[in-house]
PDB file of N, CA and C in Angstrom:
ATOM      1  N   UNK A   1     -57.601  -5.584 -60.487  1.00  0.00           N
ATOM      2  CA  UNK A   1     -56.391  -6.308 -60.415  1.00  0.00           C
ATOM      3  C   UNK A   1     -55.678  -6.079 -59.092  1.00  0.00           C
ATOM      4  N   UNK A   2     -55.578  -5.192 -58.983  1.00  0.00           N
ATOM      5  CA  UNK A   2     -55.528  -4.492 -57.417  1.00  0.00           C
ATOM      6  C   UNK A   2     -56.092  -5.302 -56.519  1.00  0.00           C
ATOM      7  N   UNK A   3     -56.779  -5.354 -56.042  1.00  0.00           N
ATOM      8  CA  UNK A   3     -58.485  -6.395 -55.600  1.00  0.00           C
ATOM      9  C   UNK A   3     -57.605  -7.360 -55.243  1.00  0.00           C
ATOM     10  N   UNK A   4     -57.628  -8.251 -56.794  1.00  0.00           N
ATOM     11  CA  UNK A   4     -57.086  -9.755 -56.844  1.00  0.00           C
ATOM     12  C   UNK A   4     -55.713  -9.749 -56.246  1.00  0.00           C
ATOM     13  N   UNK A   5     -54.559  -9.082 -56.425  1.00  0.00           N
ATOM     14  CA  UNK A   5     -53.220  -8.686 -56.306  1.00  0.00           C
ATOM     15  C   UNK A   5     -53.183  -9.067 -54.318  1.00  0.00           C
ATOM     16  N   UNK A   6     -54.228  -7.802 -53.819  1.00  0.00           N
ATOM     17  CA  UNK A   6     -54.134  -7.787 -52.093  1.00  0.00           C
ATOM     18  C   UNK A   6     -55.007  -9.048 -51.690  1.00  0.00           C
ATOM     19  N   UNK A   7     -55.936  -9.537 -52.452  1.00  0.00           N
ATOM     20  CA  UNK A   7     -56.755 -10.637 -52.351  1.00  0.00           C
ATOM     21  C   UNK A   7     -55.693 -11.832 -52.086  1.00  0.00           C
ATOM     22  N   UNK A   8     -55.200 -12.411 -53.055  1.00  0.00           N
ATOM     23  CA  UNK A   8     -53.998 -13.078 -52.996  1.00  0.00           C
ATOM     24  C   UNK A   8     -52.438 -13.061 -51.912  1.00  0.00           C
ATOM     25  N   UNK A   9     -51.904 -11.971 -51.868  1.00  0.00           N
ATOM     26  CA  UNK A   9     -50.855 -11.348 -50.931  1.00  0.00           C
ATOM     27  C   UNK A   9     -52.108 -11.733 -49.530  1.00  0.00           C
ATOM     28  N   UNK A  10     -52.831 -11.617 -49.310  1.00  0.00           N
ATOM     29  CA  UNK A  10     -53.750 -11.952 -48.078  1.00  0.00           C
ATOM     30  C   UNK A  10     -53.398 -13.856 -47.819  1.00  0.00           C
ATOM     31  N   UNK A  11     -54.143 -14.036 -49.128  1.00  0.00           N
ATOM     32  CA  UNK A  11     -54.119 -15.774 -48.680  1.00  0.00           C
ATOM     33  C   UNK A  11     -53.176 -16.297 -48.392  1.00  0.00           C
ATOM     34  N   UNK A  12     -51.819 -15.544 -49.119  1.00  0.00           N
ATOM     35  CA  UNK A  12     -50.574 -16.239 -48.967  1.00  0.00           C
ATOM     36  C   UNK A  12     -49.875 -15.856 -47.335  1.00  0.00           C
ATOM     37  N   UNK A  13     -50.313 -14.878 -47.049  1.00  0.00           N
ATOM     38  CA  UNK A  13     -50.065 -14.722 -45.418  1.00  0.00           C
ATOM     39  C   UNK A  13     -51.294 -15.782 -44.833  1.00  0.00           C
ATOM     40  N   UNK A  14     -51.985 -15.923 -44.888  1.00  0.00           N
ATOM     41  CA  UNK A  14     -52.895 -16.620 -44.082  1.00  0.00           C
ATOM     42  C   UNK A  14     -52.315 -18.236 -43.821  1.00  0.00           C
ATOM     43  N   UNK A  15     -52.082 -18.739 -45.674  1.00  0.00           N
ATOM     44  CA  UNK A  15     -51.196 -19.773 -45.907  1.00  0.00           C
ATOM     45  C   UNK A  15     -49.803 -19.702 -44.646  1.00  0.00           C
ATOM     46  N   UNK A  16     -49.246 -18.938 -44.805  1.00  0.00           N
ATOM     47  CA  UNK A  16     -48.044 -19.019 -44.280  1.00  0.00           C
ATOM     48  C   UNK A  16     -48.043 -18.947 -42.869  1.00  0.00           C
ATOM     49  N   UNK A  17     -48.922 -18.132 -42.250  1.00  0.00           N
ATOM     50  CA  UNK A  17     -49.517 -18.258 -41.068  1.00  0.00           C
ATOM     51  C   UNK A  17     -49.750 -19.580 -40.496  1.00  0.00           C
ATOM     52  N   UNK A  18     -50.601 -20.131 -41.339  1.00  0.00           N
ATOM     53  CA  UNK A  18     -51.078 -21.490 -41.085  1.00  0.00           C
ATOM     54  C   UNK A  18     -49.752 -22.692 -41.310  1.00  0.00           C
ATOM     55  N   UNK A  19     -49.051 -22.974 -41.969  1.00  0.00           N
ATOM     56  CA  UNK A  19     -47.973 -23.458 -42.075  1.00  0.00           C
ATOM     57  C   UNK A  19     -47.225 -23.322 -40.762  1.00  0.00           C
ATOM     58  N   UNK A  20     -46.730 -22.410 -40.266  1.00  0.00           N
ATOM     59  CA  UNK A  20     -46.082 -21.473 -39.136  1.00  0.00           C
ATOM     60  C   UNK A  20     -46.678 -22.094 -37.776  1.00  0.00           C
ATOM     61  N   UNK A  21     -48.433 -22.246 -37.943  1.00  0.00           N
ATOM     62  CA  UNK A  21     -48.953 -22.873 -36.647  1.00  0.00           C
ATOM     63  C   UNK A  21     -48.743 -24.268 -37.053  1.00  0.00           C
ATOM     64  N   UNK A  22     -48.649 -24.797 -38.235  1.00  0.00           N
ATOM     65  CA  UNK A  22     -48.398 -26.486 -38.009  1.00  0.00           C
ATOM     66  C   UNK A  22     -47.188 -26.561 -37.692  1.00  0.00           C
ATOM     67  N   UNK A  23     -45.394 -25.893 -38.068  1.00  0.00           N
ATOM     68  CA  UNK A  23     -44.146 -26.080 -37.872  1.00  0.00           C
ATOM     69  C   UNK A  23     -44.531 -25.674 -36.261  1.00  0.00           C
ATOM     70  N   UNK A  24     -44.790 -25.032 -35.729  1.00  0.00           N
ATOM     71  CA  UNK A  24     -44.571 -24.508 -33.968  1.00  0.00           C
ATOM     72  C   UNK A  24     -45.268 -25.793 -33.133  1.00  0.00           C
ATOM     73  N   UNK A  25     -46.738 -26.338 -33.712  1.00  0.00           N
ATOM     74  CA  UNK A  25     -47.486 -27.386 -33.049  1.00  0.00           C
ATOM     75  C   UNK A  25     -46.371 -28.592 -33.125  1.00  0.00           C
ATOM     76  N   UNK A  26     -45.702 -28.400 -34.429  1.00  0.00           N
ATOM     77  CA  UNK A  26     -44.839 -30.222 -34.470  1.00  0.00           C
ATOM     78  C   UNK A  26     -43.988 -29.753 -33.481  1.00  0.00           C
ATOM     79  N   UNK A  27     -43.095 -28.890 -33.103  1.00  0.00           N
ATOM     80  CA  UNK A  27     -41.976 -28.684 -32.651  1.00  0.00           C
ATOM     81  C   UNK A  27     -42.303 -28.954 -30.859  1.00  0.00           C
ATOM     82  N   UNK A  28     -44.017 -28.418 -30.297  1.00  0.00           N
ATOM     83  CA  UNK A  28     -44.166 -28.542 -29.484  1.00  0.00           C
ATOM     84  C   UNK A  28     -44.566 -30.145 -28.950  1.00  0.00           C
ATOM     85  N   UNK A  29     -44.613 -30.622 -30.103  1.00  0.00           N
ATOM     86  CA  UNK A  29     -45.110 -32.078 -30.083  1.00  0.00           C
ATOM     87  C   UNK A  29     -44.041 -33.100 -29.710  1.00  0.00           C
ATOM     88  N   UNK A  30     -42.820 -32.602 -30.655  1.00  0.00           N
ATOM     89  CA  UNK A  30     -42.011 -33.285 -30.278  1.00  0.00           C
ATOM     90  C   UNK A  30     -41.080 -32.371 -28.726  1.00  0.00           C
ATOM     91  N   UNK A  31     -41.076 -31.268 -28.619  1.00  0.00           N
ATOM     92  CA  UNK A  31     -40.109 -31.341 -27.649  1.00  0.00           C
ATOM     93  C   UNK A  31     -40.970 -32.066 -25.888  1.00  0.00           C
ATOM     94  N   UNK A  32     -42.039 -32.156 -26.266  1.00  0.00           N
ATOM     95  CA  UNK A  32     -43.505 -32.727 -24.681  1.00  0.00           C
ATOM     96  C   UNK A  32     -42.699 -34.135 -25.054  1.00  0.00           C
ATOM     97  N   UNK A  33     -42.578 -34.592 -26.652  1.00  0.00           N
ATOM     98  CA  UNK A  33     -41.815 -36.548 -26.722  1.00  0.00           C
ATOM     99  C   UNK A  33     -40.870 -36.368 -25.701  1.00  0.00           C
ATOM    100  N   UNK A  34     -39.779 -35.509 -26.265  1.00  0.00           N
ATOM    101  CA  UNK A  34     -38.678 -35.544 -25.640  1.00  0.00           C
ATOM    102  C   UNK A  34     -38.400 -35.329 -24.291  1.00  0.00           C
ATOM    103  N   UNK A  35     -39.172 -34.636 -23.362  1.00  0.00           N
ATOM    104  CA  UNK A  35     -39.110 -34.282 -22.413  1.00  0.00           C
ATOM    105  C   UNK A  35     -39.746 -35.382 -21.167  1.00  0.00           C
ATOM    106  N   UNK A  36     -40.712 -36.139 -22.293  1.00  0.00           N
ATOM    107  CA  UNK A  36     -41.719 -37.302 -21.622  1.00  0.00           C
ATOM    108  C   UNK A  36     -40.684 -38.677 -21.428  1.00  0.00           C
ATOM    109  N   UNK A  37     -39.875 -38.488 -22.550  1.00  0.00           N
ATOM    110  CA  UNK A  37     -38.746 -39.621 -22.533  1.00  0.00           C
ATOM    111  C   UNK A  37     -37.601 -39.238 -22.073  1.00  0.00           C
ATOM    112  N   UNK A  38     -37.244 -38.054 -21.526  1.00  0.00           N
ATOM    113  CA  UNK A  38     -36.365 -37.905 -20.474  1.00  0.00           C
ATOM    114  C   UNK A  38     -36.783 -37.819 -19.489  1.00  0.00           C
ATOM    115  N   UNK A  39     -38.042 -37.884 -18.723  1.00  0.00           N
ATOM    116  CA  UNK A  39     -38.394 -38.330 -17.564  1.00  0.00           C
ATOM    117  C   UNK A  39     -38.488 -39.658 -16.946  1.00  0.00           C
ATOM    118  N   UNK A  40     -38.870 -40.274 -18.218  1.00  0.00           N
ATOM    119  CA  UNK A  40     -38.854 -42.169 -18.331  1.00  0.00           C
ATOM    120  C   UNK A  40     -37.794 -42.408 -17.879  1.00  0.00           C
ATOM    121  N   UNK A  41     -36.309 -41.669 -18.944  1.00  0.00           N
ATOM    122  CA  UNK A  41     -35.052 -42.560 -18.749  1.00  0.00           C
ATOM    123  C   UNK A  41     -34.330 -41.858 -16.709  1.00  0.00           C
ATOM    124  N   UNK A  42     -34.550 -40.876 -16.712  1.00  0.00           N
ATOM    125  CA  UNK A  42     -34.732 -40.439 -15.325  1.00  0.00           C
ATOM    126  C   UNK A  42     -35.159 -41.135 -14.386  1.00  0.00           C
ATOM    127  N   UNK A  43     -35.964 -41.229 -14.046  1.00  0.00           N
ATOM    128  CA  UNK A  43     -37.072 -42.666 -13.240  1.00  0.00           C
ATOM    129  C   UNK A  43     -36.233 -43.920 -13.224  1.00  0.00           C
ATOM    130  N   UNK A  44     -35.711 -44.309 -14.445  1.00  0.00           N
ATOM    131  CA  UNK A  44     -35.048 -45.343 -14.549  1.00  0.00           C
ATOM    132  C   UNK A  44     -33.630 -45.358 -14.137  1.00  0.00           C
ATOM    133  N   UNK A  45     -33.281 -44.650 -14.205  1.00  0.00           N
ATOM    134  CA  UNK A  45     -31.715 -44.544 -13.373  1.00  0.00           C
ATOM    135  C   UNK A  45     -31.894 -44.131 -12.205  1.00  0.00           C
ATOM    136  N   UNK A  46     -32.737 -43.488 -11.731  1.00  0.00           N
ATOM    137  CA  UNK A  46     -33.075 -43.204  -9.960  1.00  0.00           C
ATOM    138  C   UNK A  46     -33.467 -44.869  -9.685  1.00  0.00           C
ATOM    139  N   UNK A  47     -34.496 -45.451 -10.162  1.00  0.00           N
ATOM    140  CA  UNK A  47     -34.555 -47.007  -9.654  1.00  0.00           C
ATOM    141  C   UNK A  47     -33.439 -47.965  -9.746  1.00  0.00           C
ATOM    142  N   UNK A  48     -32.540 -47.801 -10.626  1.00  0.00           N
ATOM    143  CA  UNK A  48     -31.185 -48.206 -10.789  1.00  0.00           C
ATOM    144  C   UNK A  48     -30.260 -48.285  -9.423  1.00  0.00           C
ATOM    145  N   UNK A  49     -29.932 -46.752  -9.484  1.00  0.00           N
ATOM    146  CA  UNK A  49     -29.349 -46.085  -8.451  1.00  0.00           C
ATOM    147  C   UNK A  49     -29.812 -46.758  -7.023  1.00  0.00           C
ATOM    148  N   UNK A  50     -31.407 -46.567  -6.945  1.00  0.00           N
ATOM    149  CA  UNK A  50     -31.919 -47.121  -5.455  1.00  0.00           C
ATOM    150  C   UNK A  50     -31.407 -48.280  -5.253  1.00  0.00           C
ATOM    151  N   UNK A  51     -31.596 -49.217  -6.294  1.00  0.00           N
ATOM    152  CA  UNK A  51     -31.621 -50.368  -6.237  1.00  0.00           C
ATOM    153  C   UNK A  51     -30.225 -50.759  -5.827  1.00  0.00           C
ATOM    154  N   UNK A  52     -29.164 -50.962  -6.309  1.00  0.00           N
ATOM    155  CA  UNK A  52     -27.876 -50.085  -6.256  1.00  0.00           C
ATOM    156  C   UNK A  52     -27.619 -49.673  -4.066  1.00  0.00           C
ATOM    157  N   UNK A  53     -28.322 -49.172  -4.095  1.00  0.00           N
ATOM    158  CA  UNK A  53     -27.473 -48.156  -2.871  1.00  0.00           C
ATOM    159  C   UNK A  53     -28.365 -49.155  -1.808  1.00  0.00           C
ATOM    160  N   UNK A  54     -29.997 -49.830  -1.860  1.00  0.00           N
ATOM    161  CA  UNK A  54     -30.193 -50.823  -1.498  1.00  0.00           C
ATOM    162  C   UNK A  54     -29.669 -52.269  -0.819  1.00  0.00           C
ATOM    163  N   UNK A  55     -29.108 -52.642  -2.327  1.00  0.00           N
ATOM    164  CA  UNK A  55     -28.301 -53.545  -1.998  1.00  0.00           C
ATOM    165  C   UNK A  55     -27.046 -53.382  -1.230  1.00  0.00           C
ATOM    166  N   UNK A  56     -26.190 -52.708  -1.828  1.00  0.00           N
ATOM    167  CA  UNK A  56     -25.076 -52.406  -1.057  1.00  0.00           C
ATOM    168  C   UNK A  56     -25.357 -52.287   0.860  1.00  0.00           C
ATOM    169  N   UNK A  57     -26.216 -51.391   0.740  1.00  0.00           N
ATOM    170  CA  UNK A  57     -27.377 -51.429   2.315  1.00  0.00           C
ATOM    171  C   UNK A  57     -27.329 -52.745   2.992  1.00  0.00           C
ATOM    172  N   UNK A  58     -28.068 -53.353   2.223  1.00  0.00           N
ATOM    173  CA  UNK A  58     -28.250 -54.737   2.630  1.00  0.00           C
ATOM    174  C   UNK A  58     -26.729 -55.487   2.810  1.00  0.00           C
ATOM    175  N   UNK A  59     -26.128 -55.745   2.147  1.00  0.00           N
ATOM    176  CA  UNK A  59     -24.837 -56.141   2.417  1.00  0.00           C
ATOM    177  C   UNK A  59     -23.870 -55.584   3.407  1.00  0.00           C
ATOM    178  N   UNK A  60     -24.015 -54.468   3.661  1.00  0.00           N
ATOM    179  CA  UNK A  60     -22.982 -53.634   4.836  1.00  0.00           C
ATOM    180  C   UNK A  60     -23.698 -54.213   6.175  1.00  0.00           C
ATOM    181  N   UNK A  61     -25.688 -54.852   6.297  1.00  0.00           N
ATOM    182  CA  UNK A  61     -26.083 -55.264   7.273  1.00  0.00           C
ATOM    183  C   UNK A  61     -25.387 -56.597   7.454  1.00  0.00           C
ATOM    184  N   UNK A  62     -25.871 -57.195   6.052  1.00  0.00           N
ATOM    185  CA  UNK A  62     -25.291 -58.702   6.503  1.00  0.00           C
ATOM    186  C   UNK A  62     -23.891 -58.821   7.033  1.00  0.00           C
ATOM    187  N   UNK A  63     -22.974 -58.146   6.378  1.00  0.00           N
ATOM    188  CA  UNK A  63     -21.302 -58.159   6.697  1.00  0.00           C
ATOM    189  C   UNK A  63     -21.342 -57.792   8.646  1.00  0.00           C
ATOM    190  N   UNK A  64     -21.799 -56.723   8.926  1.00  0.00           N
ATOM    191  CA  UNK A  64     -22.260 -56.320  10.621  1.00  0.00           C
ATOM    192  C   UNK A  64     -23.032 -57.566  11.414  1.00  0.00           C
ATOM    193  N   UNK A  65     -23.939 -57.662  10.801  1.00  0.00           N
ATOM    194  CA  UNK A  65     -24.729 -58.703  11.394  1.00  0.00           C
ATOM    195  C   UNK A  65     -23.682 -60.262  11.644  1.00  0.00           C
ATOM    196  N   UNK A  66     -23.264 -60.624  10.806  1.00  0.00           N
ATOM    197  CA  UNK A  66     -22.300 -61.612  10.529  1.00  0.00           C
ATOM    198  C   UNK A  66     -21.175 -61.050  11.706  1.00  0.00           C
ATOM    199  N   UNK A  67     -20.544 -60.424  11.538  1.00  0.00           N
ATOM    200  CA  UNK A  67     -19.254 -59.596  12.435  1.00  0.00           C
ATOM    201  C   UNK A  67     -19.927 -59.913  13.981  1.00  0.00           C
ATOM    202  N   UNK A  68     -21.021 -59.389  14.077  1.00  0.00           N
ATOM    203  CA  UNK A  68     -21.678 -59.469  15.536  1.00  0.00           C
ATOM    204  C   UNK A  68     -21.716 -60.769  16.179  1.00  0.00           C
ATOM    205  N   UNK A  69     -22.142 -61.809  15.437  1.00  0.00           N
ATOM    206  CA  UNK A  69     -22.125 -63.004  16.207  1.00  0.00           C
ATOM    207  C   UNK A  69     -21.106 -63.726  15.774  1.00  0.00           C
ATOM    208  N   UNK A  70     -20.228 -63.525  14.822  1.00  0.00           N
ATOM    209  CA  UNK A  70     -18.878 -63.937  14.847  1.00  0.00           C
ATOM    210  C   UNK A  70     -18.220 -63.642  16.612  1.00  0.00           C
ATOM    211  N   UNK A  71     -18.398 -62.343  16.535  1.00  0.00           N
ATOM    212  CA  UNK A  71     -17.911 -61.796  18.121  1.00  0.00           C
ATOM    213  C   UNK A  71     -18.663 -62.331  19.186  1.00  0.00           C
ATOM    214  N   UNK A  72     -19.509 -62.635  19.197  1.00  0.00           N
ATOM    215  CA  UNK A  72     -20.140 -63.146  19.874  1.00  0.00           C
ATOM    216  C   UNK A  72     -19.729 -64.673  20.600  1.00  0.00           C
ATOM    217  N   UNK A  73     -19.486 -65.334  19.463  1.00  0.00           N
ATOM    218  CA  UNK A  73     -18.977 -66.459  19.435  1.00  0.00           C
ATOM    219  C   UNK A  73     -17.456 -66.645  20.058  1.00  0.00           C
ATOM    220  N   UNK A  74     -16.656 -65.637  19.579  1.00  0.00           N
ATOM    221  CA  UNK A  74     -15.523 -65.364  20.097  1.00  0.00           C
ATOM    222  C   UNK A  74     -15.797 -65.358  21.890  1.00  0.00           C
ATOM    223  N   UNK A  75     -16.475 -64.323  21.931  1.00  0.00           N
ATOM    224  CA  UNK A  75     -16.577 -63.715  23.548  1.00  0.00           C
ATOM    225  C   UNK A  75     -16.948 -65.241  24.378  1.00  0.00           C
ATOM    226  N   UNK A  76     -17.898 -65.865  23.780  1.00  0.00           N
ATOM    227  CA  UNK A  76     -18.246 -67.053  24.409  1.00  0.00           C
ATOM    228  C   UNK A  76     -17.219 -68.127  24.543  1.00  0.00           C
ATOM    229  N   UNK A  77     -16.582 -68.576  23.144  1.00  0.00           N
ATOM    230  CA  UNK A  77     -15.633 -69.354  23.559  1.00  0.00           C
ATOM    231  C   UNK A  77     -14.203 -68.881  24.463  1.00  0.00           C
ATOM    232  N   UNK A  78     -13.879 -67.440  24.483  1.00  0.00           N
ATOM    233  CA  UNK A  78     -13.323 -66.495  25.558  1.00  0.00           C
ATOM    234  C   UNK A  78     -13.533 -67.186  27.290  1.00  0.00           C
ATOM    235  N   UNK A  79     -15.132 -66.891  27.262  1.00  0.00           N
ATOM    236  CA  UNK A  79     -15.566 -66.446  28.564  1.00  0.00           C
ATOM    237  C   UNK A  79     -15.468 -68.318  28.978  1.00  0.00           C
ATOM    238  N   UNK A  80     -15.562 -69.247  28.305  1.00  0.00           N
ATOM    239  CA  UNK A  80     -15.286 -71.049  28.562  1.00  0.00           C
ATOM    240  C   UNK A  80     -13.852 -70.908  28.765  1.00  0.00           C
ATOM    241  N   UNK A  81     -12.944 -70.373  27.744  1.00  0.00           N
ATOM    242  CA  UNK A  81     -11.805 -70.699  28.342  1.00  0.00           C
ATOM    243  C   UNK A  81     -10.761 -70.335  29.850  1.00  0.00           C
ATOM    244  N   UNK A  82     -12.173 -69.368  30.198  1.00  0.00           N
ATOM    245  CA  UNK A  82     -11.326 -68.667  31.355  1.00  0.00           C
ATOM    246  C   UNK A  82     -12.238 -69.271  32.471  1.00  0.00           C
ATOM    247  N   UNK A  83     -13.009 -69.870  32.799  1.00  0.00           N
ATOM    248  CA  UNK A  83     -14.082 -70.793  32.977  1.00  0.00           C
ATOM    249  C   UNK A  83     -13.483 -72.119  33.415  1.00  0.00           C
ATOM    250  N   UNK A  84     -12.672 -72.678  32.082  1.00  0.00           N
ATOM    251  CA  UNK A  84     -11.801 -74.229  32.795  1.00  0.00           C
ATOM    252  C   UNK A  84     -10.742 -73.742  33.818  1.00  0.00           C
ATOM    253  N   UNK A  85     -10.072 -72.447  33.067  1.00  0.00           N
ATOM    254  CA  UNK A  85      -8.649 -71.713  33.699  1.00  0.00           C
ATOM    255  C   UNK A  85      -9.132 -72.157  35.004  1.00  0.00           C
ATOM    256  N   UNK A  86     -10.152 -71.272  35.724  1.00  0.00           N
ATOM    257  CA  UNK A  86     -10.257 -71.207  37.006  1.00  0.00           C
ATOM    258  C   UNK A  86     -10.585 -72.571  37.640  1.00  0.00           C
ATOM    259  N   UNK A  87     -11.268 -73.277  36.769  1.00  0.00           N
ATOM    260  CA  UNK A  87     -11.996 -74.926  37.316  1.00  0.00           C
ATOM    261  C   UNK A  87     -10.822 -75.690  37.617  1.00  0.00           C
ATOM    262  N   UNK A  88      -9.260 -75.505  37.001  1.00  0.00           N
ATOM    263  CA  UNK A  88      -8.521 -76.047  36.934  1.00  0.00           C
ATOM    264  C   UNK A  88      -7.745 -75.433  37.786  1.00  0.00           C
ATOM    265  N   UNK A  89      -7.697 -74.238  37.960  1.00  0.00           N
ATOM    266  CA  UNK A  89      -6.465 -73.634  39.174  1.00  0.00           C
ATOM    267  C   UNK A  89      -7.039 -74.131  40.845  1.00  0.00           C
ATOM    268  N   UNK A  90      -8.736 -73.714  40.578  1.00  0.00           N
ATOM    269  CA  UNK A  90      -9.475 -74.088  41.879  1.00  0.00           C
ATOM    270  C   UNK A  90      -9.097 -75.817  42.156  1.00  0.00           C
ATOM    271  N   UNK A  91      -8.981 -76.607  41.068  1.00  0.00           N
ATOM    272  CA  UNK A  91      -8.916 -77.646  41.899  1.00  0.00           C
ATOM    273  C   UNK A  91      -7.589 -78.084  42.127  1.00  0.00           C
ATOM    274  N   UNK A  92      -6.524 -77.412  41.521  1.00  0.00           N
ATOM    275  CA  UNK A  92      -4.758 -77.521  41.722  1.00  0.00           C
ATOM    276  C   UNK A  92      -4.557 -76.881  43.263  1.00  0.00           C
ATOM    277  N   UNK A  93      -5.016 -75.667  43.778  1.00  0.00           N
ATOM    278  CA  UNK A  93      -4.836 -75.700  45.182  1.00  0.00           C
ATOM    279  C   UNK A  93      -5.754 -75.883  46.067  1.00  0.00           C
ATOM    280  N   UNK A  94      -6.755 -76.339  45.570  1.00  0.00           N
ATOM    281  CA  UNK A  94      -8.333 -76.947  46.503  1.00  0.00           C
ATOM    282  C   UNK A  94      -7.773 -77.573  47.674  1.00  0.00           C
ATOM    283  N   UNK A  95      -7.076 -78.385  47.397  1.00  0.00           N
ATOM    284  CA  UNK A  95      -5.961 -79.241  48.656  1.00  0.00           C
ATOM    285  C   UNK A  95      -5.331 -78.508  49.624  1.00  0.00           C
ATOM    286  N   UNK A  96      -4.133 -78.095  49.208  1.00  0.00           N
ATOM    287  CA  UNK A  96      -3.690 -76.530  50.112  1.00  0.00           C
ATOM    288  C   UNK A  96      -4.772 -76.202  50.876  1.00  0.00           C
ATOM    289  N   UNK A  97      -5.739 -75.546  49.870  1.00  0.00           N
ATOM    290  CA  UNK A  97      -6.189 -74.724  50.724  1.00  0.00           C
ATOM    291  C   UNK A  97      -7.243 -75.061  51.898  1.00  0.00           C
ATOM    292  N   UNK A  98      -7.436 -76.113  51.770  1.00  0.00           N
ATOM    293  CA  UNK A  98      -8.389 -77.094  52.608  1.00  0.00           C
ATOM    294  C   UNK A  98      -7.508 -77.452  53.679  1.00  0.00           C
ATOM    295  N   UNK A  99      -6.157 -77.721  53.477  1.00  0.00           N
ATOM    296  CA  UNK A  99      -5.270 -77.950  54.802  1.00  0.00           C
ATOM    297  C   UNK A  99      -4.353 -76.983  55.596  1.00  0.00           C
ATOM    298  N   UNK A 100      -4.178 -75.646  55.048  1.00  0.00           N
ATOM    299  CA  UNK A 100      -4.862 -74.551  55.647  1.00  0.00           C
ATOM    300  C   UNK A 100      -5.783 -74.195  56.515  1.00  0.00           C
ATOM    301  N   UNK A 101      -6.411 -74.262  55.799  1.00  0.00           N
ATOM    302  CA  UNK A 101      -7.967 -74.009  57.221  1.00  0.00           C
ATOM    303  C   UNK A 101      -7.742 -75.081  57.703  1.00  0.00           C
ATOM    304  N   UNK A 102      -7.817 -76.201  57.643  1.00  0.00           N
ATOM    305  CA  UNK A 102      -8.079 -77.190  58.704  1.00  0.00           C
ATOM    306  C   UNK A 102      -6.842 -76.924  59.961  1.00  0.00           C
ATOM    307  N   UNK A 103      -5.631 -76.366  59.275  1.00  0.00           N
ATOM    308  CA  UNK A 103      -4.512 -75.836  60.440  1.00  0.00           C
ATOM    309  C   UNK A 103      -5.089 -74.766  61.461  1.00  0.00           C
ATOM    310  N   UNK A 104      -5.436 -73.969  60.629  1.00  0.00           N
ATOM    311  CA  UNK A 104      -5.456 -72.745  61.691  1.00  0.00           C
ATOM    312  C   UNK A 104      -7.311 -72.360  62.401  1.00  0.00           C
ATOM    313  N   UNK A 105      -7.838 -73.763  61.989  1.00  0.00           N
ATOM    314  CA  UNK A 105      -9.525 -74.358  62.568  1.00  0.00           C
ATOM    315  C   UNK A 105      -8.961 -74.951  63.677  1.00  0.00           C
ATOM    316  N   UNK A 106      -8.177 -75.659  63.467  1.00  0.00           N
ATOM    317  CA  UNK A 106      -7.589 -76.736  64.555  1.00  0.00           C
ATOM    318  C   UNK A 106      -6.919 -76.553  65.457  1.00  0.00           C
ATOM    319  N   UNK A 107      -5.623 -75.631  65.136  1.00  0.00           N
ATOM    320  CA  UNK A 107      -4.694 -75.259  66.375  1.00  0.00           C
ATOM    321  C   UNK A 107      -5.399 -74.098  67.325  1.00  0.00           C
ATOM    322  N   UNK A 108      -5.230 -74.501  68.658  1.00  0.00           N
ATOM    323  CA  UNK A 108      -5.670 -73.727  69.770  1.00  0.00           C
ATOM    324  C   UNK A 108      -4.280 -72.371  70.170  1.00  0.00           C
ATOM    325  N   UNK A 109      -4.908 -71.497  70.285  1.00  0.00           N
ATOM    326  CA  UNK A 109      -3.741 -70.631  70.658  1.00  0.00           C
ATOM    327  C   UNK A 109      -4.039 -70.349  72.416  1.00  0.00           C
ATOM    328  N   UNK A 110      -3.089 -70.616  73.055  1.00  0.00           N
ATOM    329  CA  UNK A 110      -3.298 -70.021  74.373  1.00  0.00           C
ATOM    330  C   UNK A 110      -2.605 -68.595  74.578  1.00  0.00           C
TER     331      UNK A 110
END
């Protein structure tokens, strides 16, 4: 009886043992899920994020890029208006100054 008694008290540790390795295997099973699906959702908010800081990227170019030949445009229609300025002052004393020189081309000094 003895025998049977430690015979038994044996299986039931072995049992419980074995139970013990299936509760530890699930637990490892699921925490590899969990850890596999917090890497997923990870990944996915870093591509978010990129995507995100990307665009914005892209838009701070276009807004610059845009700004640049806005200025550009400025400087040009600038650099025309100062362009007639002079076309127009040059030909307001073009006269003068042509009868000018022709004075002091012309008069002889003794």
């Amino acid at each position: 009886m003895e025998n049977n008694r430690g015979q038994n008290g044996i299986q039931l540790l072995l049992a419980a043992e074995q139970e013990a390795q299936h509760i530890v295997n699930a637990a490892r099973s699921a925490k590899q899920a969990r850890l596999k699906q917090a890497k997923e959702e990870a990944e996915k908010e870093i591509a978010e994020f990129r995507a995100q800081m990307e665009a914005e990227f892209q838009r701070k170019v276009a807004e610059t890029s845009g700004d640049s030949g806005a200025n550009v445009k400025r400087l040009e229609q600038e650099t025309q208006a100062k362009i007639q300025h002079l076309k127009n002052e040059s030909s307001r004393i073009s006269h003068d100054v042509v009868h000018m020189l022709l004075r002091h081309v012309t008069s002889v000094k003794i």
